[in-house]
C-alpha atoms as a PDB file:
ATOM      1  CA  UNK A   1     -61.161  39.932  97.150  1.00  0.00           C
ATOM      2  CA  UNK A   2     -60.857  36.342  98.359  1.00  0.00           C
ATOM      3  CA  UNK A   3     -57.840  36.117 100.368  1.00  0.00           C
ATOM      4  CA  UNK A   4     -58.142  32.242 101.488  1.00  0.00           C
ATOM      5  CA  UNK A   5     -60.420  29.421 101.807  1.00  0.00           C
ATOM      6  CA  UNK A   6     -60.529  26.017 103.410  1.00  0.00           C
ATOM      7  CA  UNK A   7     -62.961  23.038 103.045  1.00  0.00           C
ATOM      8  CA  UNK A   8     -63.488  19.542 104.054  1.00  0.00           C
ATOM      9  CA  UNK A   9     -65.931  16.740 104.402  1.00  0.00           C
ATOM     10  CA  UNK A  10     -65.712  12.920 104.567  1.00  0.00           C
ATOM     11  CA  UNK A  11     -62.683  11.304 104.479  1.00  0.00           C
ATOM     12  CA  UNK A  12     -61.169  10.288 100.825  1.00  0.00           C
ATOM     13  CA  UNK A  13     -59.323   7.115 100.123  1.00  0.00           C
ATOM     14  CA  UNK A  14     -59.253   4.072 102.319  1.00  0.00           C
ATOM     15  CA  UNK A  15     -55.229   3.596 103.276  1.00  0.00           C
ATOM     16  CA  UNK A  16     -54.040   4.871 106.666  1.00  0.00           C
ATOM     17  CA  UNK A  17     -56.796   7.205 106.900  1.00  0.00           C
ATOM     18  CA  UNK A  18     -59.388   5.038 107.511  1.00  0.00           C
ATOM     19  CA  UNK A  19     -57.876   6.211 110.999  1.00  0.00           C
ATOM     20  CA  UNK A  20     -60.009   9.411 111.046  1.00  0.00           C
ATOM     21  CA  UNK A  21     -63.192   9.637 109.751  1.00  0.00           C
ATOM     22  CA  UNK A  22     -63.203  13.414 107.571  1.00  0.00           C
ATOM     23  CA  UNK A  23     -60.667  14.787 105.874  1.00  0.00           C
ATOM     24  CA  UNK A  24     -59.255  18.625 105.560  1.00  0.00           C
ATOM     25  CA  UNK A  25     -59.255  18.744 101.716  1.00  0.00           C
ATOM     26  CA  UNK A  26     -57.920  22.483 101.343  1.00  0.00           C
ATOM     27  CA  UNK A  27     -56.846  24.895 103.349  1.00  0.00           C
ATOM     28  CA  UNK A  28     -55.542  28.128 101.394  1.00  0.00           C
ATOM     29  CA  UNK A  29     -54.185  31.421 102.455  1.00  0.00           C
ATOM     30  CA  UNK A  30     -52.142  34.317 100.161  1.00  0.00           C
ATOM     31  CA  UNK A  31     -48.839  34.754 101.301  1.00  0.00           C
ATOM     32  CA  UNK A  32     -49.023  38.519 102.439  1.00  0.00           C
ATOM     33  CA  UNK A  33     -52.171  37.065 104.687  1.00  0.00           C
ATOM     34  CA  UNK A  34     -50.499  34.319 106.724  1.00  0.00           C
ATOM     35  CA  UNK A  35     -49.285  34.925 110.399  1.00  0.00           C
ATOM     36  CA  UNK A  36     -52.192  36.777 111.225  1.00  0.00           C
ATOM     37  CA  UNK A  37     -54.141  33.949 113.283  1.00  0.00           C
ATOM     38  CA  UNK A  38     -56.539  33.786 109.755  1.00  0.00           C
ATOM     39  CA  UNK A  39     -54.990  30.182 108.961  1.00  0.00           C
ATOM     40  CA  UNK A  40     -56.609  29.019 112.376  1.00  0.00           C
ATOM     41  CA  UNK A  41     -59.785  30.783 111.661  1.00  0.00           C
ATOM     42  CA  UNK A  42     -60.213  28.927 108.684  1.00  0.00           C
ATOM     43  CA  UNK A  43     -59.039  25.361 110.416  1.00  0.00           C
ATOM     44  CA  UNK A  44     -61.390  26.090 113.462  1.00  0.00           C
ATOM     45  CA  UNK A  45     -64.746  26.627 110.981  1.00  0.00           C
ATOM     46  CA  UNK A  46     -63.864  23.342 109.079  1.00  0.00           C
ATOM     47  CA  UNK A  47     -63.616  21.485 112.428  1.00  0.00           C
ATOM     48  CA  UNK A  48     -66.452  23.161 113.324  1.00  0.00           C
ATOM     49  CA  UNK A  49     -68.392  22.425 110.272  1.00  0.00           C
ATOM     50  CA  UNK A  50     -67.373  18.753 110.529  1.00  0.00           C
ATOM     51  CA  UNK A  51     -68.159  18.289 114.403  1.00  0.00           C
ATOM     52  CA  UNK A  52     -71.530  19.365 113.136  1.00  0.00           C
ATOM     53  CA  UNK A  53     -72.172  16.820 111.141  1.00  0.00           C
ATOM     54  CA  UNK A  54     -71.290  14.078 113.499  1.00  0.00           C
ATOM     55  CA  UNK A  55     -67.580  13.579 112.709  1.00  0.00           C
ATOM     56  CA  UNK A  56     -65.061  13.470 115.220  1.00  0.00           C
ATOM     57  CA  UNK A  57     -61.448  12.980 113.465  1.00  0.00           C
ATOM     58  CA  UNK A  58     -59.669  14.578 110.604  1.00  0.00           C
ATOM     59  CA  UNK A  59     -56.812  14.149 108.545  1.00  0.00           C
ATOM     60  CA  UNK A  60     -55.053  15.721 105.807  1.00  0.00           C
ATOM     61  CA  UNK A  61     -51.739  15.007 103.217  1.00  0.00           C
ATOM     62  CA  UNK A  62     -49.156  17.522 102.942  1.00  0.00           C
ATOM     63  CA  UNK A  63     -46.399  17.152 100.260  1.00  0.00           C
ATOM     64  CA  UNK A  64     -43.183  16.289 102.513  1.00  0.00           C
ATOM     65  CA  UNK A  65     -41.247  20.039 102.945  1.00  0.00           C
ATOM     66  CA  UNK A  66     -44.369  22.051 102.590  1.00  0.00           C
ATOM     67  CA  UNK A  67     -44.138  25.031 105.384  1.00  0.00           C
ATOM     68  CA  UNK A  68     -47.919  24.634 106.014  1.00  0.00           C
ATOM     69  CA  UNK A  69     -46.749  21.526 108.005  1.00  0.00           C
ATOM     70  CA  UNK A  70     -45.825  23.667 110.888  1.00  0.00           C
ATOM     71  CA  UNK A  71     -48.745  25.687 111.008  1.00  0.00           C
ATOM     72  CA  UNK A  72     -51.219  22.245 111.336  1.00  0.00           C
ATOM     73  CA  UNK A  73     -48.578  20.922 114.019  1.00  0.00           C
ATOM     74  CA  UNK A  74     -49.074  24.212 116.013  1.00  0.00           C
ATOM     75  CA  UNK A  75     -52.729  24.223 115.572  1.00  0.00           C
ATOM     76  CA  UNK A  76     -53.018  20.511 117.331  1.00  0.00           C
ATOM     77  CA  UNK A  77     -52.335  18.247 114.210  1.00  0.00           C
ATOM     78  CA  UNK A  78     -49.907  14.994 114.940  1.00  0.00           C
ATOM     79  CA  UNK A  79     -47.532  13.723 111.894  1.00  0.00           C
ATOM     80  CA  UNK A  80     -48.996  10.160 111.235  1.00  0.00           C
ATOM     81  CA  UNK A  81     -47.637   8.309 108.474  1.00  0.00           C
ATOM     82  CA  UNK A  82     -45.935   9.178 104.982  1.00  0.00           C
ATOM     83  CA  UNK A  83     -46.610   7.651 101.575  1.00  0.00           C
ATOM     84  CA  UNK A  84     -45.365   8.213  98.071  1.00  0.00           C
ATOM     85  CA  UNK A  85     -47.771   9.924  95.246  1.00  0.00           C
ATOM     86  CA  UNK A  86     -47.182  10.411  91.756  1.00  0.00           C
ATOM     87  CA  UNK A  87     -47.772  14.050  91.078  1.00  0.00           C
ATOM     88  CA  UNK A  88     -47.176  14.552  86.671  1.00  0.00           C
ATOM     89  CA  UNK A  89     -44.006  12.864  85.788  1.00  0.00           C
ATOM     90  CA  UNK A  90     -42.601  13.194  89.732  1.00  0.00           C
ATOM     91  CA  UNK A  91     -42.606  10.690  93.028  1.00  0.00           C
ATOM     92  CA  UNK A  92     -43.316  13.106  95.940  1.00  0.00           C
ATOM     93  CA  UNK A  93     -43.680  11.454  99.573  1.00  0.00           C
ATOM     94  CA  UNK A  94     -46.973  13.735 101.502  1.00  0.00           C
ATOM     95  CA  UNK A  95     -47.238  13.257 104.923  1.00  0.00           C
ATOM     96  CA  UNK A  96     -50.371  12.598 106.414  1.00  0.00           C
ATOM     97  CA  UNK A  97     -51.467  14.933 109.704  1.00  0.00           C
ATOM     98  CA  UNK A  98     -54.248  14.174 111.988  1.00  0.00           C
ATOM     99  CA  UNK A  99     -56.456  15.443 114.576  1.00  0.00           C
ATOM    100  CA  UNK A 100     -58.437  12.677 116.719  1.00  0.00           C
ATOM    101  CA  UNK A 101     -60.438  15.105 118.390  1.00  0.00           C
ATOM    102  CA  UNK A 102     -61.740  17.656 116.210  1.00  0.00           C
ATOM    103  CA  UNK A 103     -63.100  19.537 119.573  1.00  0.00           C
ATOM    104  CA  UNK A 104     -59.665  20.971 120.340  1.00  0.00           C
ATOM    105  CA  UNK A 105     -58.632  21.992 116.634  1.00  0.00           C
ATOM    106  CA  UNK A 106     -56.652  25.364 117.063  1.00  0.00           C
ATOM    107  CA  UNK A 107     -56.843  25.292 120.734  1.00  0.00           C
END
């Protein structure tokens, strides 16, 4: 049973986070599995994963009043900059978190 995943690679897009240079596409987790440290688990392999291939920033957009935003703020990540997306028929802002030093992801 798959209970989470996460993935990322080079950065997406070419507005404000042309600051960083990968991006955290997904990072996943069922409910009943969260608060268990598995969240940072998954965060620390993609950072690892990306250090290893010669990056050394990443971002990623949360939509604004997602709860996940705490968890990347306790694992390291800094609120950047907001922007407004069109998501079906709705405006949504996302905020966009960052990490300029991948080496202390989760620390």
């Amino acid at each position: 049973m798959i209970i989470g995943f996460a993935n990322g690679g080079a950065r997406r897009g070419s507005d404000l986070s042309d600051l960083y240079d990968a991006e955290l596409y997904a990072l996943y987790l069922l409910k009943e599995q969260q608060g268990k440290g598995l969240g940072r688990q998954l965060i620390r392999s993609v950072a690892q994963n990306l250090l290893e291939k010669n990056y050394s920033s990443f971002m990623t957009w949360v939509v604004t009043g997602n709860p996940a935003i705490h968890f990347y703020h306790k694992v390291g990540g800094q609120s950047v900059a907001t922007k407004e997306v069109k998501i079906g028929n709705e405006i949504v802002e996302e905020i966009m978190i960052g990490w300029r030093d991948i080496g202390v992801v989760g620390d």
